[in-house]
Protein backbone atom coordinates (compact mmCIF):
# COMPACT_ATOMS: atom_id res chain seq x y z
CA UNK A 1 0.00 0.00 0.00
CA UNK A 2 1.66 3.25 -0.82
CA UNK A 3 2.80 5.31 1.81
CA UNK A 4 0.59 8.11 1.50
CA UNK A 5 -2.22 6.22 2.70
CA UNK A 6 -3.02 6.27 6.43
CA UNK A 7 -4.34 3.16 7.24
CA UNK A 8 -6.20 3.60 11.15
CA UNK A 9 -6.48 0.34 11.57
CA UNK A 10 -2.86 -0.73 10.90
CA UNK A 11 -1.60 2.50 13.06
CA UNK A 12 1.34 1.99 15.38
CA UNK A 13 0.72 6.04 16.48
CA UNK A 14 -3.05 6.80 15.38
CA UNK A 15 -2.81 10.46 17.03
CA UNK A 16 0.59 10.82 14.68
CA UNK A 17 -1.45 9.92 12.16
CA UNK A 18 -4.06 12.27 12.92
CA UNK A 19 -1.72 15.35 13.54
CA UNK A 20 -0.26 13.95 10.10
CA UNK A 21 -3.77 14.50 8.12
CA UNK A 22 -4.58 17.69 9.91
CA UNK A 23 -0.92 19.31 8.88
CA UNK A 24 -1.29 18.28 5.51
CA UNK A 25 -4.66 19.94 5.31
CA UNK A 26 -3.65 22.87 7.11
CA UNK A 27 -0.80 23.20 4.60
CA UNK A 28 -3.25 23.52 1.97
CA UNK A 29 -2.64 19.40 0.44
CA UNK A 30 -5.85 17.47 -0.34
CA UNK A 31 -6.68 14.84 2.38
CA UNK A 32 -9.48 12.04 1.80
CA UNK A 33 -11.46 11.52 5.03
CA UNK A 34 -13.85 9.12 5.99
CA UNK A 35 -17.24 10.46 7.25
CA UNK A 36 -20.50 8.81 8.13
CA UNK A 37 -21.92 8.39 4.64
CA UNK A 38 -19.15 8.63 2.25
CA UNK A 39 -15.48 9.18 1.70
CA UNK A 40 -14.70 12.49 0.37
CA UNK A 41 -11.67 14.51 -0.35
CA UNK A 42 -10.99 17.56 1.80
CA UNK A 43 -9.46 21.08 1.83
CA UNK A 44 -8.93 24.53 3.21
CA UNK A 45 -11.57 26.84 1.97
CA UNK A 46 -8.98 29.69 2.43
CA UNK A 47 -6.38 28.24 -0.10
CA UNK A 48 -7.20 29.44 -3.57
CA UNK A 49 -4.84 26.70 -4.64
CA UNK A 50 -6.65 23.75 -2.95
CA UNK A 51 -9.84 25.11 -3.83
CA UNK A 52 -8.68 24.86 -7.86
CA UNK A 53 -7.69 21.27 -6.90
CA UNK A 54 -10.67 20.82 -5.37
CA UNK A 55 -12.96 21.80 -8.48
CA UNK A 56 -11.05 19.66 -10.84
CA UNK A 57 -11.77 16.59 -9.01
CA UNK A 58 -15.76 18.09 -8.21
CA UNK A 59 -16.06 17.85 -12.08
CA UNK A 60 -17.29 20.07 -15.22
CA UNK A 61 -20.85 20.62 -13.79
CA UNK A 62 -22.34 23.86 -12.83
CA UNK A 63 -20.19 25.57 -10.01
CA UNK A 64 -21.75 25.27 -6.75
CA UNK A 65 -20.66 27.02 -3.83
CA UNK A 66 -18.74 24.74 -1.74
CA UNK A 67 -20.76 22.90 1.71
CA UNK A 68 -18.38 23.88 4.91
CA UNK A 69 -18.28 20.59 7.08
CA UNK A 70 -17.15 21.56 10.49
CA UNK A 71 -15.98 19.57 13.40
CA UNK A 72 -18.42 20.49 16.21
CA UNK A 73 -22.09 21.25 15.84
CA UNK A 74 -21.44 25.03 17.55
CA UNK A 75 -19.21 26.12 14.67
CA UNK A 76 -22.75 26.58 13.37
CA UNK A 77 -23.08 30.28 14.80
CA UNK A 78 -19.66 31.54 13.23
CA UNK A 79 -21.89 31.69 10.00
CA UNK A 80 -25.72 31.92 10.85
CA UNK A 81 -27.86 33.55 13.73
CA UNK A 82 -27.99 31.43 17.27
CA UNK A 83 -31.34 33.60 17.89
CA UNK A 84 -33.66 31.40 15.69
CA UNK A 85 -35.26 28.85 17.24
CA UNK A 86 -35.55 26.41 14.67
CA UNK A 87 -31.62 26.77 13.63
CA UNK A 88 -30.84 25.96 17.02
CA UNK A 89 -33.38 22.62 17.21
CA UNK A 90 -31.61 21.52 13.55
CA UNK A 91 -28.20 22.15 14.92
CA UNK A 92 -28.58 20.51 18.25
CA UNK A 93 -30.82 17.39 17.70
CA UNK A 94 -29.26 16.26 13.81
CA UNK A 95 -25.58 16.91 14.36
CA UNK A 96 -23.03 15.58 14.14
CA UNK A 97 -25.34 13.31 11.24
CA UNK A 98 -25.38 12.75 8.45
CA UNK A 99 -27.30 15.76 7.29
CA UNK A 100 -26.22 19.06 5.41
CA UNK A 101 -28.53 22.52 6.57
CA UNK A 102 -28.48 25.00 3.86
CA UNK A 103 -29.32 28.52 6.02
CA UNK A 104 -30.10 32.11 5.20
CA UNK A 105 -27.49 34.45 5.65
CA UNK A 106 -27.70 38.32 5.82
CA UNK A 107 -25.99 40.60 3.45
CA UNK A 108 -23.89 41.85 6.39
CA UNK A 109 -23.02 38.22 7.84
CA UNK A 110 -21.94 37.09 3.81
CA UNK A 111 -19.72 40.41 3.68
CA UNK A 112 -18.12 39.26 7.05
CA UNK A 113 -17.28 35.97 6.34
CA UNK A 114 -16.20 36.12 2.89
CA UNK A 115 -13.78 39.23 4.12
CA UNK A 116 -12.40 36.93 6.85
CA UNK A 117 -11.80 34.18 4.78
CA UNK A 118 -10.21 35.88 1.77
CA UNK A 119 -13.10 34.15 -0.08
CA UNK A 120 -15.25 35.45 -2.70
CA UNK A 121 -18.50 35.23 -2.02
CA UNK A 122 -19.58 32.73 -4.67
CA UNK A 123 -17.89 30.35 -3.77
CA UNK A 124 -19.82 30.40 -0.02
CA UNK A 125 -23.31 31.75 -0.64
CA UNK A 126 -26.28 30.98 -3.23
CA UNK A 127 -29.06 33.57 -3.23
CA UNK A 128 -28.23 34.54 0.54
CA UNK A 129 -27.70 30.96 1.72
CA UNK A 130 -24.82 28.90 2.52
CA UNK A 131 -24.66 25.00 3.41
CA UNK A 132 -23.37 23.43 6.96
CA UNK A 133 -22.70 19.93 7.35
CA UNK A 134 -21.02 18.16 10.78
CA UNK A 135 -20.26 14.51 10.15
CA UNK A 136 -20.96 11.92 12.52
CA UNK A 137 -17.39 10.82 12.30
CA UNK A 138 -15.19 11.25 15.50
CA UNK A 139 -11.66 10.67 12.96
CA UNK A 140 -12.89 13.16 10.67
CA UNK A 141 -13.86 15.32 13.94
CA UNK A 142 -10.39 14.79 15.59
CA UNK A 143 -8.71 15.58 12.23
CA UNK A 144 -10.99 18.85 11.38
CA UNK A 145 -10.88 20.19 14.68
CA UNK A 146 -7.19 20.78 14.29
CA UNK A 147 -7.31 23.02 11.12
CA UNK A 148 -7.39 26.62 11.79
CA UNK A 149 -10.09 27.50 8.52
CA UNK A 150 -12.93 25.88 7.54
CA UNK A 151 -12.91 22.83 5.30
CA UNK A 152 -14.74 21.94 1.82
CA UNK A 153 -15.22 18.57 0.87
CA UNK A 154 -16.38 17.58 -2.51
CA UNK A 155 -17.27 12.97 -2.48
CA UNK A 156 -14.97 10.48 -3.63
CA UNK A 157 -15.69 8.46 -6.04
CA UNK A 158 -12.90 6.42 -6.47
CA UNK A 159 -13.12 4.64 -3.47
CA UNK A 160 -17.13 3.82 -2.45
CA UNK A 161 -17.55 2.87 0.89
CA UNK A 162 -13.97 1.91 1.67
CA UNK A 163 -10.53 2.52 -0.26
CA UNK A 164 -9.51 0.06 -2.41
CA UNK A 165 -6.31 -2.01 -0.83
CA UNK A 166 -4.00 -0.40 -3.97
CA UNK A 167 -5.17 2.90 -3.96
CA UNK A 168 -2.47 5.34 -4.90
CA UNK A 169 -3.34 9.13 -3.74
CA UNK A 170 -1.00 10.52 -6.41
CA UNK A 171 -2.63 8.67 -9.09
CA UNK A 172 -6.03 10.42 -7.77
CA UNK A 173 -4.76 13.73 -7.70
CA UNK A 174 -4.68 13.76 -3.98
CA UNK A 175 -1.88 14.19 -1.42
CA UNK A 176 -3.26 11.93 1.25
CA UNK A 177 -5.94 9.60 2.38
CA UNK A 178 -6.87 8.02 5.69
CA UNK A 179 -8.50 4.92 5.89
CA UNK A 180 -11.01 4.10 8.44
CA UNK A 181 -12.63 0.93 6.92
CA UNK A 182 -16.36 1.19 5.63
CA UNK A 183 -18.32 3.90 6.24
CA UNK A 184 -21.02 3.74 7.98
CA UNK A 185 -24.31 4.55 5.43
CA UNK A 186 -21.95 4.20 2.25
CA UNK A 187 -24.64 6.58 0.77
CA UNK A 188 -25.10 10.47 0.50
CA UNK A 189 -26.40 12.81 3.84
CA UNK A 190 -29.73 14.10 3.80
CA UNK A 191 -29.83 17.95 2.65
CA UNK A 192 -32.37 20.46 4.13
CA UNK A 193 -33.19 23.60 3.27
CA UNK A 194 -33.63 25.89 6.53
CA UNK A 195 -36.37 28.37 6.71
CA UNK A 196 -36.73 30.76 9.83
CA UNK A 197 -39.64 28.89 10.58
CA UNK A 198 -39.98 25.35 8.25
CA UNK A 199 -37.38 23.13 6.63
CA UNK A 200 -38.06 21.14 3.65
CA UNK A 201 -35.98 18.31 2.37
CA UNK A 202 -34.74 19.15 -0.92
CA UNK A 203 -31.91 15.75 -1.59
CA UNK A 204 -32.93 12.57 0.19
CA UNK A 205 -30.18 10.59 1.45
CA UNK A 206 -29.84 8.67 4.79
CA UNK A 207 -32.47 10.18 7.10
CA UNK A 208 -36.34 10.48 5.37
CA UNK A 209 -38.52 12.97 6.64
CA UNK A 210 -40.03 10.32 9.28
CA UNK A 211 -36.55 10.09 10.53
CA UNK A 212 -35.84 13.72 10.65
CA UNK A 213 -39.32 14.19 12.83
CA UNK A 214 -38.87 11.81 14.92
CA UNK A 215 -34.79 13.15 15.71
CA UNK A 216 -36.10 16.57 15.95
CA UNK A 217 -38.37 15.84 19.11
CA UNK A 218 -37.12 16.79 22.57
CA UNK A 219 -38.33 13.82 24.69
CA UNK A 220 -38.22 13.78 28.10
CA UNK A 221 -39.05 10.26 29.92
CA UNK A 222 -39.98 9.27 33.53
CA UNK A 223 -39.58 5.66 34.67
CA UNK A 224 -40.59 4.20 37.97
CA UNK A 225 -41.77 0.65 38.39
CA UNK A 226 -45.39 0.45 37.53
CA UNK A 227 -46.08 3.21 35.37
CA UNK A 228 -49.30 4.14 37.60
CA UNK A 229 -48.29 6.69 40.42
CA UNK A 230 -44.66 8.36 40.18
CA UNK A 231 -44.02 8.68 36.66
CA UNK A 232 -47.13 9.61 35.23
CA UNK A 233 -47.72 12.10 37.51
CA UNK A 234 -44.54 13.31 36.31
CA UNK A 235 -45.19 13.17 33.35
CA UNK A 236 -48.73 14.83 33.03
CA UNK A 237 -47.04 17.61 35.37
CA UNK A 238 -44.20 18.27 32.62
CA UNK A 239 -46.76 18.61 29.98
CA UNK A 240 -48.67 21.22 31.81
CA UNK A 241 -45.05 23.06 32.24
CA UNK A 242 -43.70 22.55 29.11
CA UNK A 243 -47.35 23.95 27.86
CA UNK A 244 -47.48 26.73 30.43
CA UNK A 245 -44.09 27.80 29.50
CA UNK A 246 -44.31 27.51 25.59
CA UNK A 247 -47.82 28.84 24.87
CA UNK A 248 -50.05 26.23 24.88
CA UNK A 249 -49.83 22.34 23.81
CA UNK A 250 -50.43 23.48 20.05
CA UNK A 251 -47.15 25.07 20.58
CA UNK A 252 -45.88 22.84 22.82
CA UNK A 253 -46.07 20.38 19.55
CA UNK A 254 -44.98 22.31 17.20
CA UNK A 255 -41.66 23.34 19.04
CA UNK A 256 -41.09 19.07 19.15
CA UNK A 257 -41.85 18.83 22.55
CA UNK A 258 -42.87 15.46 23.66
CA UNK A 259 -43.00 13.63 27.23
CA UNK A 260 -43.65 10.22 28.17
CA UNK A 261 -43.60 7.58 31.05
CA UNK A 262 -42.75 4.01 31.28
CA UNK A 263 -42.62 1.44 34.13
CA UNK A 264 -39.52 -1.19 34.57
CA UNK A 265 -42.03 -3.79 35.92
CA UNK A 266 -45.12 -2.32 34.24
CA UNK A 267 -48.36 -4.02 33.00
CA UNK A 268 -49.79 -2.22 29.60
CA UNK A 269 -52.73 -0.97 29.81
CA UNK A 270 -53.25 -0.38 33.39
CA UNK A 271 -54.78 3.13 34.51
CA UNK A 272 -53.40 5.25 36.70
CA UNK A 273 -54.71 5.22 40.42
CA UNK A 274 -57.46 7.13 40.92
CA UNK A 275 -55.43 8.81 43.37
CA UNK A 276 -52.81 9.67 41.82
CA UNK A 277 -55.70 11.39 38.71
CA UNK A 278 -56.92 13.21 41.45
CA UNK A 279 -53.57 14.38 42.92
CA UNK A 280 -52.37 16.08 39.80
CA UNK A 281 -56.24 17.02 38.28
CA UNK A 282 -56.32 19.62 41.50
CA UNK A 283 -52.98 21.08 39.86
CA UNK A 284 -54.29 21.66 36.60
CA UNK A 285 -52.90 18.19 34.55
CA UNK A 286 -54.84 15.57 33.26
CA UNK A 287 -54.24 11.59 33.81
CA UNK A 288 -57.67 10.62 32.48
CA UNK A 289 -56.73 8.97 29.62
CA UNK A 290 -53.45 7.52 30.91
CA UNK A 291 -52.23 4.33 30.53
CA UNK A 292 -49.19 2.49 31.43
CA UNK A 293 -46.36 0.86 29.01
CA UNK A 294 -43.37 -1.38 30.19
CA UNK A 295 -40.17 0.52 29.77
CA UNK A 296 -38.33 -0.69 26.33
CA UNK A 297 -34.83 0.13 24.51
CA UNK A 298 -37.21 1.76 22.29
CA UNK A 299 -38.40 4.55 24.45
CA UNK A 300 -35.22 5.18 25.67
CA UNK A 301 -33.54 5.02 22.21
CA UNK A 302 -35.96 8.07 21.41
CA UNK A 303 -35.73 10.16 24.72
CA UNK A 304 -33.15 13.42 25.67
CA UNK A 305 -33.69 12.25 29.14
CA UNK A 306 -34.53 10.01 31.53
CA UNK A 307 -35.84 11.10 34.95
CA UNK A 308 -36.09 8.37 37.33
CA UNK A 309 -37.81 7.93 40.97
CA UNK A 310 -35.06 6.16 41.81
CA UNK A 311 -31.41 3.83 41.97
CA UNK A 312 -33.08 0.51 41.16
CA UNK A 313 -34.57 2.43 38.03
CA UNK A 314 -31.38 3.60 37.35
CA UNK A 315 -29.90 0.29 37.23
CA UNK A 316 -32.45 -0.70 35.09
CA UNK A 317 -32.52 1.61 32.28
CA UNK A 318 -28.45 1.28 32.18
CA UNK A 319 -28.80 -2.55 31.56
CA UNK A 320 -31.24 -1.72 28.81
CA UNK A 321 -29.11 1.24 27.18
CA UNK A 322 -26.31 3.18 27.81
CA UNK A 323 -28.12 6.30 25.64
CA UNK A 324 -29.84 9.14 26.47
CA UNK A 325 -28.32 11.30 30.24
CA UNK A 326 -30.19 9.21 33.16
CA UNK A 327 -31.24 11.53 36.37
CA UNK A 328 -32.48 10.85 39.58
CA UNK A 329 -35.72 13.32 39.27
CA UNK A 330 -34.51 13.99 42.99
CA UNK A 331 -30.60 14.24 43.64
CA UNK A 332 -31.28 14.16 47.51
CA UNK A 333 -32.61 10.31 46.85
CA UNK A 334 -35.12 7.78 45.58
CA UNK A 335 -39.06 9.55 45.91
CA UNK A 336 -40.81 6.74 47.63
CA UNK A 337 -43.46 4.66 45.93
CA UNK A 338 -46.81 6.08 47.46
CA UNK A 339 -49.06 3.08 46.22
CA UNK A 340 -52.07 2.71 48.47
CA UNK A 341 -51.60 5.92 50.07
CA UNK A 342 -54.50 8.35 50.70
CA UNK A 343 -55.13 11.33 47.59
CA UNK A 344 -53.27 13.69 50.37
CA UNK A 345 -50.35 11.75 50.68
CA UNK A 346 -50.45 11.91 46.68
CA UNK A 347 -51.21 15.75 46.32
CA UNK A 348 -47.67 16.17 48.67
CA UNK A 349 -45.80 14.27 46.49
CA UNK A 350 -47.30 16.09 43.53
CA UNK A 351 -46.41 19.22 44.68
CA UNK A 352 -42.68 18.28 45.61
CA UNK A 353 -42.38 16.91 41.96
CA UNK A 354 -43.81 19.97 40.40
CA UNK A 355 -40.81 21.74 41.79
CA UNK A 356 -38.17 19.11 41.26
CA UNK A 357 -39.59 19.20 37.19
CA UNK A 358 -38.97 22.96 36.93
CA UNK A 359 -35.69 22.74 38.48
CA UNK A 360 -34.34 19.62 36.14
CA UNK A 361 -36.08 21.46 32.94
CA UNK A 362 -33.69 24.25 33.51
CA UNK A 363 -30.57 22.41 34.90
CA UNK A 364 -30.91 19.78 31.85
CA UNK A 365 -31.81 22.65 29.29
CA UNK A 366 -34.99 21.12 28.02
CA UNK A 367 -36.24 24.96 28.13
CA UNK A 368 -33.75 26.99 27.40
């Protein structure tokens, strides 16, 4: 294998290696990396040189301004507003994924970035817009993260999914290529087309639009162990919140929120006790129609958190998955199970949630 090619998995020094790719890209050379969904080759956006490389490999087809990929979702606000709500949803709940956001950008923002960069504008912006990517790649993070300007990546087709065993770099008109094995879609990322208040999908790749709904929602999940006191309670409580706070459940939807409750030992289909409908009815939330569902990988699989009543939960929802950030919904200690307990007893414990929900909603920035 020539020598130009960094093979990861053969490494005797894999952070040489990866100070090795990031110098050559910083030096304005043309690196192959390995993302999530294809192999492409890299460069500095800065470096008219690399960028003439660049478009000789891209092809003879229309010129396109070139899609930034950056190495941590945040970069995001070096080039569009962190004051829209839906750019911040896109940015935090699809990235790093394999999905490219093409944003609006102000006159005044394109005139500031291009003048950093050195760039013209054309090759950044198409009618006001420019396109963000963050691959779900930690070796293509590592690498990127150590270049001091942003980096344009154009795919490459000479090696699918995984670089051939003789692949020569010089031969492809490249300096350098790491190999990481397979990626792991082997096809194109999904490509979205921001608007302050609505996206639409305008290249279909790895995520559909069921997908990209179902990332997009902010779930927050209770568990205790039956799924008809503690955690639906909680859970009809954090609606009312979330509602409260966001304008009404209408709202509430349409900013993704969504809260659920499961039980580790939990029956489906049971109601919740009468007391416990009572408890949190006098508060304003409704358990009417509640019933409960055993805790799954599933539901975790889908949630932003986990609140639990307490450590045996804990312990179960880490033998199921080692996902989504597991809480205790109180840090002082378990909340005691108050099954068969008079509605008083209940209302208490309803109240003492209600404030322990506020207080994790903010700590956990659920509602920022």
């Amino acid at each position: 294998m020539s020598s130009q090619v960094i093979s990861i998995f053969e490494s005797d020094d894999p952070d040489a290696d990866v100070a090795r790719a990031a110098a050559a890209l910083e030096a304005g050379q043309l690196v192959i990396l390995p993302t999530e969904t294809v192999y492409g080759v890299a460069a500095r956006i800065d470096q008219p040189a690399s960028r003439d490389r660049l478009k000789a490999l891209r092809g003879n087809g229309p010129a396109k301004p070139w899609t930034l990929h950056l190495a941590k979702p945040e970069q995001a606000w070096d080039y569009v507003s962190a004051d829209n709500e839906l750019y911040k949803r896109l940015v935090k709940k699809l990235w790093p994924g394999p999905v490219g956001l093409i944003f609006d950008v102000s006159p005044g923002k394109q005139a500031e970035i291009s003048g950093k960069l050195g760039v013209d504008p054309a090759e950044l912006f198409e009618n006001g817009t420019i396109t963000l990517r963050c691959p779900d790649h930690p070796l293509f993070a590592e690498i990127v993260g150590r270049v001091t300007a942003p980096v344009a990546l154009t795919q490459f087709d000479g090696g699918g999914a995984m670089l051939p065993e003789a692949f020569d770099p010089a031969a492809a008109g490249v300096d350098l290529a790491v190999d990481a094995g397979s990626t792991r879609f082997s096809k194109p990322s999904t490509l979205l087309r921001v608007y302050p208040d609505r996206y639409e999908i305008v290249r279909a790749g790895v995520y559909d639009q069921r997908i990209i709904q179902r990332q997009l929602k902010t779930t927050v999940l209770f568990v205790c162990s039956g799924n008809t006191c503690r955690s639906p309670m909680a859970e009809a409580l954090t609606r009312k919140i979330i509602s409260e706070t966001v304008g009404g459940e209408a709202a509430m939807e349409a900013k993704g929120y969504a809260v659920a409750s499961a039980g580790v030992y939990a029956l489906n289909g049971t109601r919740a006790t009468p007391q416990a409908v009572e408890a949190v009815g006098a508060m304003g939330a409704d358990l009417s129609r509640h019933r409960s569902q055993s805790l799954t990988p599933e539901l975790l699989h889908s949630a932003d958190l986990v609140l639990v009543m307490g450590r045996s939960h804990a312990n179960a929802v880490r033998m199921m998955s080692a996902g989504a950030p597991i809480r205790n919904l109180d840090p002082a200690g378990d909340i005691e199970d108050p099954i068969g307990s008079d509605v008083a007893t209940y209302r208490s414990l309803a109240e003492q949630m209600e404030k322990l929900i506020h207080a994790r909603l903010r700590e956990d920035h659920i509602l920022d």
